[in-house]
Protein backbone atom coordinates (compact mmCIF):
# COMPACT_ATOMS: atom_id res chain seq x y z
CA UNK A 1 -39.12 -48.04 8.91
CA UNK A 2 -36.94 -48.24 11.59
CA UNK A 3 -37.09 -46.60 14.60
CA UNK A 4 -34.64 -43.91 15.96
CA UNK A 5 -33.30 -43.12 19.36
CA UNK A 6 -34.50 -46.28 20.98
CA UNK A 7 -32.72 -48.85 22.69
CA UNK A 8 -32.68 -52.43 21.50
CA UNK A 9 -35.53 -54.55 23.13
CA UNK A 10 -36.74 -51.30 24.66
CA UNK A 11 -34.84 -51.31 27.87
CA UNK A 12 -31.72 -49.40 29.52
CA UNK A 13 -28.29 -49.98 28.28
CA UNK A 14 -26.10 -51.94 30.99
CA UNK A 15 -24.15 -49.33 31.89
CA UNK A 16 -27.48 -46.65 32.78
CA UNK A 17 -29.10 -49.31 34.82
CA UNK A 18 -26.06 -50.10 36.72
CA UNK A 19 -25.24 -46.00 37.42
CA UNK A 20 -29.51 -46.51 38.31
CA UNK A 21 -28.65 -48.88 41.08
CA UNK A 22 -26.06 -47.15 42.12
CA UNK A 23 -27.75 -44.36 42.75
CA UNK A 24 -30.47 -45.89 44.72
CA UNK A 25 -28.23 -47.65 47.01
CA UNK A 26 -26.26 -44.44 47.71
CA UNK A 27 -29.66 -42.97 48.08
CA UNK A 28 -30.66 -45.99 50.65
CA UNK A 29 -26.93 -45.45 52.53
CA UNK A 30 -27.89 -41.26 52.69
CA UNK A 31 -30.86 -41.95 54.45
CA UNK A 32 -29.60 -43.82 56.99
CA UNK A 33 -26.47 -42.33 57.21
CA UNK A 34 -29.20 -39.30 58.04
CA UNK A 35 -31.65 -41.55 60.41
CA UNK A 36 -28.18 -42.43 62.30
CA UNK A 37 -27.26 -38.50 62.40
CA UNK A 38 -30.58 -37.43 63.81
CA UNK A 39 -30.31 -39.99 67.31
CA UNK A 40 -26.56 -38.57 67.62
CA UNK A 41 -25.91 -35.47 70.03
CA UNK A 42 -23.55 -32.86 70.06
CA UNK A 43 -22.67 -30.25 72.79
CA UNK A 44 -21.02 -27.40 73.13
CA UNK A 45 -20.12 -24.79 76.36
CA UNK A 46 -19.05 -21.40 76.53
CA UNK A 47 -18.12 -18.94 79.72
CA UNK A 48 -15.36 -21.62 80.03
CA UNK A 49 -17.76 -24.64 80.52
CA UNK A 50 -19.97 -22.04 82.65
CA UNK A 51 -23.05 -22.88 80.25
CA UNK A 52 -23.63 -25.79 77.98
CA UNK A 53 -26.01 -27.38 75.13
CA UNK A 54 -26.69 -30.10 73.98
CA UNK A 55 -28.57 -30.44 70.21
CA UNK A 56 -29.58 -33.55 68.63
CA UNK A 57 -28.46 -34.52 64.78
CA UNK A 58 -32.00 -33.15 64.10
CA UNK A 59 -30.87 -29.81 65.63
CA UNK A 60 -33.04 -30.10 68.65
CA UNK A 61 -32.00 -28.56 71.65
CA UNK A 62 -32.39 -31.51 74.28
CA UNK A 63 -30.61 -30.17 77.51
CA UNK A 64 -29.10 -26.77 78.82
CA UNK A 65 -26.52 -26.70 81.73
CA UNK A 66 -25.63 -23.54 83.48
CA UNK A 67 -23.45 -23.13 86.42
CA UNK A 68 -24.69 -21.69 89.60
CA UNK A 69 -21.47 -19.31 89.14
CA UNK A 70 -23.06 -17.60 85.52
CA UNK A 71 -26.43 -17.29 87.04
CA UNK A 72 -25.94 -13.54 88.00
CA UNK A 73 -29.52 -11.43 88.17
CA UNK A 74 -28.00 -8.14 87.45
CA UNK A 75 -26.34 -9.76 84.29
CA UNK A 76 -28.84 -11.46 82.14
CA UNK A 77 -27.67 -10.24 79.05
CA UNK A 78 -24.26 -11.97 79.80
CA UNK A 79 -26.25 -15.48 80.55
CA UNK A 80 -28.33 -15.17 77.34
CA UNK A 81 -25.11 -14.71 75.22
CA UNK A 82 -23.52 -17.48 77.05
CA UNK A 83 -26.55 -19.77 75.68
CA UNK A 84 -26.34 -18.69 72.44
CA UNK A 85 -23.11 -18.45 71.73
CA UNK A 86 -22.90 -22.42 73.18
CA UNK A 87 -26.42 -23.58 71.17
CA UNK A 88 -24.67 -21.89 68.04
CA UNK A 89 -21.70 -23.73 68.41
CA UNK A 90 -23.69 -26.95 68.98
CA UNK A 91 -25.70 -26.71 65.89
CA UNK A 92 -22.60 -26.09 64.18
CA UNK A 93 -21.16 -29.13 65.06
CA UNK A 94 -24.49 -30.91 64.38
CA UNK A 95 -24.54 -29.16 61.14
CA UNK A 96 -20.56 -30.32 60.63
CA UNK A 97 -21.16 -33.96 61.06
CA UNK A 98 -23.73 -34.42 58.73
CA UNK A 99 -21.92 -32.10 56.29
CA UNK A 100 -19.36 -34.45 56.38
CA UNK A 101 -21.31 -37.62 56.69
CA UNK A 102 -23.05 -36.73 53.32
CA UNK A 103 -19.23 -36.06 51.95
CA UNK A 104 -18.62 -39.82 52.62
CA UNK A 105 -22.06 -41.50 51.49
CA UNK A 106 -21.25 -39.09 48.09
CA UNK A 107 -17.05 -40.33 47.62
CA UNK A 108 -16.56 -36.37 48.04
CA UNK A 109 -18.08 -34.58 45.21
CA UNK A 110 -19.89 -32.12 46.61
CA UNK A 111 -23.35 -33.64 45.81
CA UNK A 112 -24.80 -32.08 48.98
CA UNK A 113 -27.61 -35.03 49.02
CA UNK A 114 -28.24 -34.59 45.92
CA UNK A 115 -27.36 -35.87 42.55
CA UNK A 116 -25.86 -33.74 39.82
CA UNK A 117 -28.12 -33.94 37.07
């Protein structure tokens, strides 16, 4: 009796081991697309270049720069918004860059790292 569902000689047909190594050499190219990413940095000001910050790929804050002009003791508040408003847009550009590095490394199909199945 003859077995059903199997493959001849018990191993992938061409065409699934081929889409196999394609997928683990997209995989390989993600990750170090990602490992690449992570040493990058990205900065951002705000208050007119009064504050900036600078993030890391890995969205690590590495370095704060504030002009002597922002530094006002009777407005903090204004100084803390500054910050955030520049590490925000840091990490957005961070966050932008490996968006669309992970576009590339997937030919533009939305995978979002992953794969669609």
């Amino acid at each position: 009796m003859a077995k059903r569902g199997g493959f001849p000689g018990g191993g992938m047909p061409g065409n699934m081991s081929n889409l196999m190594k394609q997928a683990q050499r997209m995989q390989r190219q993600m990750e170090e697309s990602q490992k690449e990413l992570e040493t990058k940095e990205f900065t951002a000001k705000s208050g007119g270049g009064a504050v900036e910050v600078t993030v890391t790929g890995s969205k690590e804050i590495t370095k704060v720069t504030l002009s002597k002009d922002v530094v006002d003791p009777e407005d903090i508040e204004m100084l803390e918004d500054l910050i955030m408003a520049a590490a925000n847009e840091a990490l957005r550009l961070a966050e932008t860059a490996n968006e669309e590095a992970m576009n590339k490394m997937s030919g533009g199909l939305g995978m979002g790292g992953g794969l669609p199945f």
